[in-house]
Protein backbone atom coordinates (compact mmCIF):
# COMPACT_ATOMS: atom_id res chain seq x y z
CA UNK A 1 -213.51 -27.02 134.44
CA UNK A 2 -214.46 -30.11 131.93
CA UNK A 3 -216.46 -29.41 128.82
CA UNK A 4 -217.09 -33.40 127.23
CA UNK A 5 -214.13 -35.22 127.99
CA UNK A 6 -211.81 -31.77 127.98
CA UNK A 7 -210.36 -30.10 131.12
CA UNK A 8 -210.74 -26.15 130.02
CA UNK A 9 -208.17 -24.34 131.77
CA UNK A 10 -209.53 -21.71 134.01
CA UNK A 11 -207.36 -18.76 132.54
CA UNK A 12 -208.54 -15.97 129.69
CA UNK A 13 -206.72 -14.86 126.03
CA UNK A 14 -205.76 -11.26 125.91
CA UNK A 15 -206.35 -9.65 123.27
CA UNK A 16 -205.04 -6.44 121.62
CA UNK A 17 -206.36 -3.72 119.35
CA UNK A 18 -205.32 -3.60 115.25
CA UNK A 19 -206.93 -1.45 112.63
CA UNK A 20 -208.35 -3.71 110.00
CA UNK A 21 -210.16 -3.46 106.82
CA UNK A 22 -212.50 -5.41 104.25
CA UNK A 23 -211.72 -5.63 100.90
CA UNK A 24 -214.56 -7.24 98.71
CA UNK A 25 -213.25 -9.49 95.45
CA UNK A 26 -215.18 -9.82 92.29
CA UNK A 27 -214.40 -11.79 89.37
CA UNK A 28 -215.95 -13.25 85.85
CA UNK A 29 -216.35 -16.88 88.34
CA UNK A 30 -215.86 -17.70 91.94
CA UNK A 31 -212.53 -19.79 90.95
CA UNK A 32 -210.92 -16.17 90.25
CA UNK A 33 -211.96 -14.33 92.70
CA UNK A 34 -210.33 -16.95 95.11
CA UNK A 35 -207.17 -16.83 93.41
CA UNK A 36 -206.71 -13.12 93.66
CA UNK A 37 -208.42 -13.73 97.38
CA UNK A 38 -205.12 -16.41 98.53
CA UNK A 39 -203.09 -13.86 96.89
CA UNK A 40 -203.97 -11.50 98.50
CA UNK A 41 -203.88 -12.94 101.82
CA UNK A 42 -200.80 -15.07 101.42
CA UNK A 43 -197.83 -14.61 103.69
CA UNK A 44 -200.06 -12.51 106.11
CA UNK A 45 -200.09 -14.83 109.38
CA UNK A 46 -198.43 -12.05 112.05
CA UNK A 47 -197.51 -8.54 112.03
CA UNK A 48 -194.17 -9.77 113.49
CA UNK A 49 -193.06 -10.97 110.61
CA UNK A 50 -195.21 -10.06 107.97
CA UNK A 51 -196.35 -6.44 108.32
CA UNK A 52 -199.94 -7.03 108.51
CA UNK A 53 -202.49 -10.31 109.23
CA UNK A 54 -204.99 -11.42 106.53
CA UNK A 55 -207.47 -14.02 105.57
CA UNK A 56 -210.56 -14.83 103.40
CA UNK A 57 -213.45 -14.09 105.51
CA UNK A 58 -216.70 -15.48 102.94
CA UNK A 59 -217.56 -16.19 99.81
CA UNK A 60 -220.25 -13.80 98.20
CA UNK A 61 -223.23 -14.44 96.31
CA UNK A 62 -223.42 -12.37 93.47
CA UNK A 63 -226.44 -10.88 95.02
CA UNK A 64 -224.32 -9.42 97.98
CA UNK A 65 -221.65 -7.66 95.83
CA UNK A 66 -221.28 -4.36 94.19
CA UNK A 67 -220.82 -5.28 90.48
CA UNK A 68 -223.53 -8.70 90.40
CA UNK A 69 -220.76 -11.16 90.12
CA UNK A 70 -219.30 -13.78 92.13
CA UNK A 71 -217.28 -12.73 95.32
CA UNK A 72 -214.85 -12.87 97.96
CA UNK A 73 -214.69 -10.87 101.19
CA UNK A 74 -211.05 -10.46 102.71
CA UNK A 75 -210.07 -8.75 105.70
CA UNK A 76 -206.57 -7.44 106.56
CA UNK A 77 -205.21 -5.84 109.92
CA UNK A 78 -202.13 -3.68 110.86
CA UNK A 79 -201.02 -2.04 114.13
CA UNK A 80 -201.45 1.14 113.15
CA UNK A 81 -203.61 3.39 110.24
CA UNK A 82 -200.20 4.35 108.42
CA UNK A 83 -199.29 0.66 108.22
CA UNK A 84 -202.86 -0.69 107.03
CA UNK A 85 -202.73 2.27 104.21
CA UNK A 86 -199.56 0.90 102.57
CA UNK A 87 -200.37 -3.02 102.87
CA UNK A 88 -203.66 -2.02 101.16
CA UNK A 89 -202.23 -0.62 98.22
CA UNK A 90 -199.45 -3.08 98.15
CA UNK A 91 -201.27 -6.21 98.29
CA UNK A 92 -204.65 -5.23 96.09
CA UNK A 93 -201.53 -3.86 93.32
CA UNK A 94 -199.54 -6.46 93.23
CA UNK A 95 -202.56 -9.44 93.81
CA UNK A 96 -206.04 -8.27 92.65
CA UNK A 97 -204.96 -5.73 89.75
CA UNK A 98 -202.97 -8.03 88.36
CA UNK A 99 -205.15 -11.26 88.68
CA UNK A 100 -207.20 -12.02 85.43
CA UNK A 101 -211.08 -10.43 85.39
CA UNK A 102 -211.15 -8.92 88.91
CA UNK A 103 -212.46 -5.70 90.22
CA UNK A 104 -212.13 -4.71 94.34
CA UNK A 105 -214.37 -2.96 96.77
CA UNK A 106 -214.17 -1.31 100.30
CA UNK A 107 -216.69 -3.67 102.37
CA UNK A 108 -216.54 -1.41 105.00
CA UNK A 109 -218.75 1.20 106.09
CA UNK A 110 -217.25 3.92 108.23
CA UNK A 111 -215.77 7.72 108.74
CA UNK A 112 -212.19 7.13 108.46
CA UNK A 113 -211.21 6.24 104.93
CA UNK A 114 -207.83 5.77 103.23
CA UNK A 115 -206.79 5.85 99.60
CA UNK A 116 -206.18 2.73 97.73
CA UNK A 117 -207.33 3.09 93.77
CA UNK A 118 -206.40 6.77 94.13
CA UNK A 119 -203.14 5.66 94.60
CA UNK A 120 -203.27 2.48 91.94
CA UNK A 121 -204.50 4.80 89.08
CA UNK A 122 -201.51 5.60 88.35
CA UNK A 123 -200.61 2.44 86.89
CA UNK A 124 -202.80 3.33 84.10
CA UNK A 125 -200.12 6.16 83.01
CA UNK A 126 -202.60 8.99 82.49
CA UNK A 127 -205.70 6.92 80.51
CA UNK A 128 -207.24 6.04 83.56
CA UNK A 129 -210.60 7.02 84.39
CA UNK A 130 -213.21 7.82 87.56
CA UNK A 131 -216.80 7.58 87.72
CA UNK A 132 -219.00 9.09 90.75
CA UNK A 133 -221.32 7.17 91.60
CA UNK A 134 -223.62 7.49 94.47
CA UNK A 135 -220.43 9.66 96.56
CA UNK A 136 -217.75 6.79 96.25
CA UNK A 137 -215.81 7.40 93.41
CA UNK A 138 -214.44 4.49 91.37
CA UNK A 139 -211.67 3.97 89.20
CA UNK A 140 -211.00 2.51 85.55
CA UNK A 141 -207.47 1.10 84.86
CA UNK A 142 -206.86 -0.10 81.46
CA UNK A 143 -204.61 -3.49 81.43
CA UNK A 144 -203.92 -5.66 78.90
CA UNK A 145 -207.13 -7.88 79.47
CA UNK A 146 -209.47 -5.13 79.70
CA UNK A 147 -210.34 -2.92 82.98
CA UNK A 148 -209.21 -3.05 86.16
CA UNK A 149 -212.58 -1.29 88.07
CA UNK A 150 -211.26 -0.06 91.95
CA UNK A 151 -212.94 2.15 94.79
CA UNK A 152 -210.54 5.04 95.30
CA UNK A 153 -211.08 4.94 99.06
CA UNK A 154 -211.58 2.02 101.80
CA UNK A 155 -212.68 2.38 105.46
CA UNK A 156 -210.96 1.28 108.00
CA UNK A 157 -211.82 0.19 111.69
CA UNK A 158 -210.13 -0.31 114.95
CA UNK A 159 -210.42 -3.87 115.30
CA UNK A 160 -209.38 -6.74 117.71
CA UNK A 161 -205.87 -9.48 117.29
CA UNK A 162 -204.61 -12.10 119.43
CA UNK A 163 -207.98 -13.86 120.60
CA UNK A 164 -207.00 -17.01 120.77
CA UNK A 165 -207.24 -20.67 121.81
CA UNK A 166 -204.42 -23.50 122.59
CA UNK A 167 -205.13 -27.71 122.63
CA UNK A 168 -203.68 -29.91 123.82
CA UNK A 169 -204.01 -33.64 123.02
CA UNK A 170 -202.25 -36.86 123.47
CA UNK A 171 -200.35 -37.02 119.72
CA UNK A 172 -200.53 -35.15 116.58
CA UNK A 173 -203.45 -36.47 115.20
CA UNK A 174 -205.91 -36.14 117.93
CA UNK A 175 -204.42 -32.33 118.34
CA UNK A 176 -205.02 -32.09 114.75
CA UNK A 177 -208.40 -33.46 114.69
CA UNK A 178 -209.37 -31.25 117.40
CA UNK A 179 -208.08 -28.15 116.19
CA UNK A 180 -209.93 -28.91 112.98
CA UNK A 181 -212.54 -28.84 114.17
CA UNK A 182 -212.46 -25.84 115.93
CA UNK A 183 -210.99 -24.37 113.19
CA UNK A 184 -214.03 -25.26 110.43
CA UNK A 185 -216.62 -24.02 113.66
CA UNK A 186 -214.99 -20.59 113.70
CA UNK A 187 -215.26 -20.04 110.49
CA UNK A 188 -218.93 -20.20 110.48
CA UNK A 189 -218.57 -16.64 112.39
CA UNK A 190 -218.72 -13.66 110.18
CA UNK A 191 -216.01 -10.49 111.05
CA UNK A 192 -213.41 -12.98 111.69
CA UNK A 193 -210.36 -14.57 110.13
CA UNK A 194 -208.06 -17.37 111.23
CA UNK A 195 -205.11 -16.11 109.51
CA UNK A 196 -202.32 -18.74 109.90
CA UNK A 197 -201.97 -21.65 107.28
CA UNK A 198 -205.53 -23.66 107.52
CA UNK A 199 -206.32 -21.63 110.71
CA UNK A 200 -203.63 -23.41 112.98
CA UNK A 201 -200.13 -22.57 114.19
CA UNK A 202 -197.97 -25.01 115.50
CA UNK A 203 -195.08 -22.81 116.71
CA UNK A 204 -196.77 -20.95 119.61
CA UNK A 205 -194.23 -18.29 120.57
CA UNK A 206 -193.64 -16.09 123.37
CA UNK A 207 -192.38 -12.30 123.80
CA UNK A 208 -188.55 -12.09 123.24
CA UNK A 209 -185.75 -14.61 123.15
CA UNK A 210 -182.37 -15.16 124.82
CA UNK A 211 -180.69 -14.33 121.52
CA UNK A 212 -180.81 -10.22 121.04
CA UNK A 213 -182.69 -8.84 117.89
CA UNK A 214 -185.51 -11.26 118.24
CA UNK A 215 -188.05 -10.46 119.47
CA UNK A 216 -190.07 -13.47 119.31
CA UNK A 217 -189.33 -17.46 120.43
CA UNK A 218 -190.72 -20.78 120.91
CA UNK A 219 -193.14 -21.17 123.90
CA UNK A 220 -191.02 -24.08 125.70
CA UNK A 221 -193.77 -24.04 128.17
CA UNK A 222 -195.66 -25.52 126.15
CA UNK A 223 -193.26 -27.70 123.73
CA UNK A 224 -194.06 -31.36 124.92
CA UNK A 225 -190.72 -32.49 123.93
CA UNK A 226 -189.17 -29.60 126.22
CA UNK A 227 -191.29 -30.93 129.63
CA UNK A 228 -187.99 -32.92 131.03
CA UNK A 229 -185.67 -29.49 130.18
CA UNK A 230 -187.04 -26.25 131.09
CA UNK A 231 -188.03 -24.73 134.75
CA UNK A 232 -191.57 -24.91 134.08
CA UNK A 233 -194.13 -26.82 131.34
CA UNK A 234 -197.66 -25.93 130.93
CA UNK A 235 -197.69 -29.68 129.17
CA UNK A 236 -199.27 -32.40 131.09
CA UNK A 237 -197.73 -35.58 131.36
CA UNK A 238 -200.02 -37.47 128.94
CA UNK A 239 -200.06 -34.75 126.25
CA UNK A 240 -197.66 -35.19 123.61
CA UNK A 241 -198.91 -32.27 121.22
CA UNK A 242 -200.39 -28.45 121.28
CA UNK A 243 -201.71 -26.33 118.53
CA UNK A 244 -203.41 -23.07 118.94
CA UNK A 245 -205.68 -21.08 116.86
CA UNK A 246 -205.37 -17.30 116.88
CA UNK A 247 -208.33 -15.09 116.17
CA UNK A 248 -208.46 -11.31 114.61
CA UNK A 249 -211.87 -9.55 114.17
CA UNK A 250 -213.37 -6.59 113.39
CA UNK A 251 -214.97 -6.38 116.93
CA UNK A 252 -214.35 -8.27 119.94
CA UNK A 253 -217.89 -10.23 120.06
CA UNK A 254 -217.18 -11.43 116.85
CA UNK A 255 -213.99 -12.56 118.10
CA UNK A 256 -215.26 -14.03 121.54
CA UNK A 257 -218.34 -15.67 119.55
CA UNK A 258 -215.42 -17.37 117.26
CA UNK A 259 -213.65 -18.54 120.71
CA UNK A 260 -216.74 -20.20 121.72
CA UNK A 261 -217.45 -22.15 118.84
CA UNK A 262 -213.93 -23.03 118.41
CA UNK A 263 -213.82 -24.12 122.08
CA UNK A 264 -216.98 -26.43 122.25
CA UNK A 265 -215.39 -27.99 119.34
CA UNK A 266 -211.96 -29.05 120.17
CA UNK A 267 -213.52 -30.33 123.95
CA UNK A 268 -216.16 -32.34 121.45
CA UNK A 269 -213.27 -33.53 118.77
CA UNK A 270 -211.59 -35.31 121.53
CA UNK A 271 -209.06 -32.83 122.81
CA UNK A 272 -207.90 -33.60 126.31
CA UNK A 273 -207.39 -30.14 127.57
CA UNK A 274 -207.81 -26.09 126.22
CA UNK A 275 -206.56 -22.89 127.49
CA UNK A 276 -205.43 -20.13 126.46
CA UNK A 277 -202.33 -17.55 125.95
CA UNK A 278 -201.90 -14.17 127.71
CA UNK A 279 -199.01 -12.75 128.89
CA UNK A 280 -200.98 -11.23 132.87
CA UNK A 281 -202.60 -8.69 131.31
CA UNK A 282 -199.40 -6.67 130.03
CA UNK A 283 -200.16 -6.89 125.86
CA UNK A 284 -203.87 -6.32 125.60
CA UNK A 285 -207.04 -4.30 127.41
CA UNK A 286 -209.32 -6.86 126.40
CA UNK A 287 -209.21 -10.15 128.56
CA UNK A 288 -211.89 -13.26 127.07
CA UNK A 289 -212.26 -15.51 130.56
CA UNK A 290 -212.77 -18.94 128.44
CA UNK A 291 -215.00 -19.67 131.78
CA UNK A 292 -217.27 -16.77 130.23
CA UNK A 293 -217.78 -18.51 126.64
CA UNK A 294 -219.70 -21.63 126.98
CA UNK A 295 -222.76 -21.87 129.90
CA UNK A 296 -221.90 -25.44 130.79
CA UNK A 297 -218.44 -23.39 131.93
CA UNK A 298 -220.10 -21.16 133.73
CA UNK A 299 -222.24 -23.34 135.65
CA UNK A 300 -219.42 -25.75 136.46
């Protein structure tokens, strides 16, 4: 399949299902509510490593927020509802409370709820206070700038991880180009987040390693300067660099939408071929066909 000057491998991404939530940032200007925002989402690219995935979905008019000001709309996902609780309170404590002016919001609508401010009113040490307003129930933590305002509960959603595309190009900086560009088109799509540094991971891995304990390792399949050593490369012999983008979303058109746009592009940006990972249909139920994504695939 060819899409511009791109061969599209004919294969699919398989995708997985996370619980995820949206946490809505306000602040006295749009400058703070971005620095509790990368706070909040830093060090957030995998669950493997990091317990949960995260990213900065939007920026908010004032209009579209709870409070009138200036805002930022985050969304975070863990594998399970236990793990999602906990990274909530954790990273809205130790990154929004603390961060000068801010207040935070559940952006979520939906039936299963878990406590967050109920849990961070107890910094306040007994003078904190709630308000009911409208049947959410807010909280008032006094800090040494003022308030700290929080919803005592946020929904959370089963949501969708691992969509994801790979590109491939002839160096670095046509693979980087590409995957820019992809990169900056997905984030057009609302419900989505790119949640490795700038949206792109070098260091695709694979399930497991040949040392014990890990439990992730390098793709060498697709490591150009691996072609010559392993059994098998996915690396054609004039590509000379890969980067993928990984998706998570809070529903699996959001994330397929993002694939498209992402896809078109990288194939327009000048990368020489994209595919996909999956590992047969072993990780995920939900399989995204990259033939499926773009009509001028389809009718190839």
């Amino acid at each position: 399949m060819r899409l511009s000057d791109a061969e599209v491998v004919d294969t699919f991404a398989e995708a997985f299902p996370m619980w995820g939530a949206r946490i809505i940032i306000t602040a006295e200007s749009p400058a703070w509510a971005h620095e509790a925002a990368r706070s909040l989402t830093g060090f957030a690219t995998s669950v493997i490593g990091c317990k949960c995935e995260a990213g900065i979905e939007r920026e908010l008019d004032p209009a579209e927020t709870p409070d009138g000001r200036a805002g930022v709309s985050a969304l975070l996902f863990a594998s399970d509802r236990e793990g999602l609780a906990k990274r909530l309170v954790e990273r809205i404590g130790q990154s929004v409370l603390t961060c000068p002016t801010t207040a935070c919001f559940n952006g979520l609508d939906g039936p299963e709820t878990v406590d967050v401010g109920g849990q961070l009113r107890f910094f306040g040490d007994g003078y904190q206070a709630s308000k009911l307003l409208d049947g959410r129930r807010y909280w008032r933590v006094p800090v040494m700038e003022g308030e700290f305002l929080v919803e005592e509960r946020f929904a959370i959603a089963e949501g969708v991880a691992g969509g994801n595309i790979i590109i491939l190009s002839r160096d670095v900086a046509g693979a980087l180009r590409a995957a820019e560009a992809a990169a900056a088109a997905m984030r057009t799509v609302r419900e989505v987040i790119l949640p490795f540094p700038g949206g792109i991971v070098r260091s695709g891995s694979k399930v497991g390693s040949r040392y014990s304990g890990l439990v992730a390792s390098t793709n060498e399949s697709l490591c150009p300067t691996l072609r010559a050593q392993v059994p098998h490369t996915d690396v054609p012999p004039d590509v000379g660099s890969v980067l993928e983008i990984v998706i998570d979303g809070l529903t699996l058109e959001a994330v397929r939408d993002a694939m498209a746009r992402g896809l078109e592009a990288a194939a327009r940006a000048g990368a020489s071929h994209v595919t996909a990972g999956n590992y047969g249909g072993n990780l995920g139920p939900h399989r995204i066909d990259l033939r499926d994504l773009v009509p001028a695939l389809r009718d190839d």
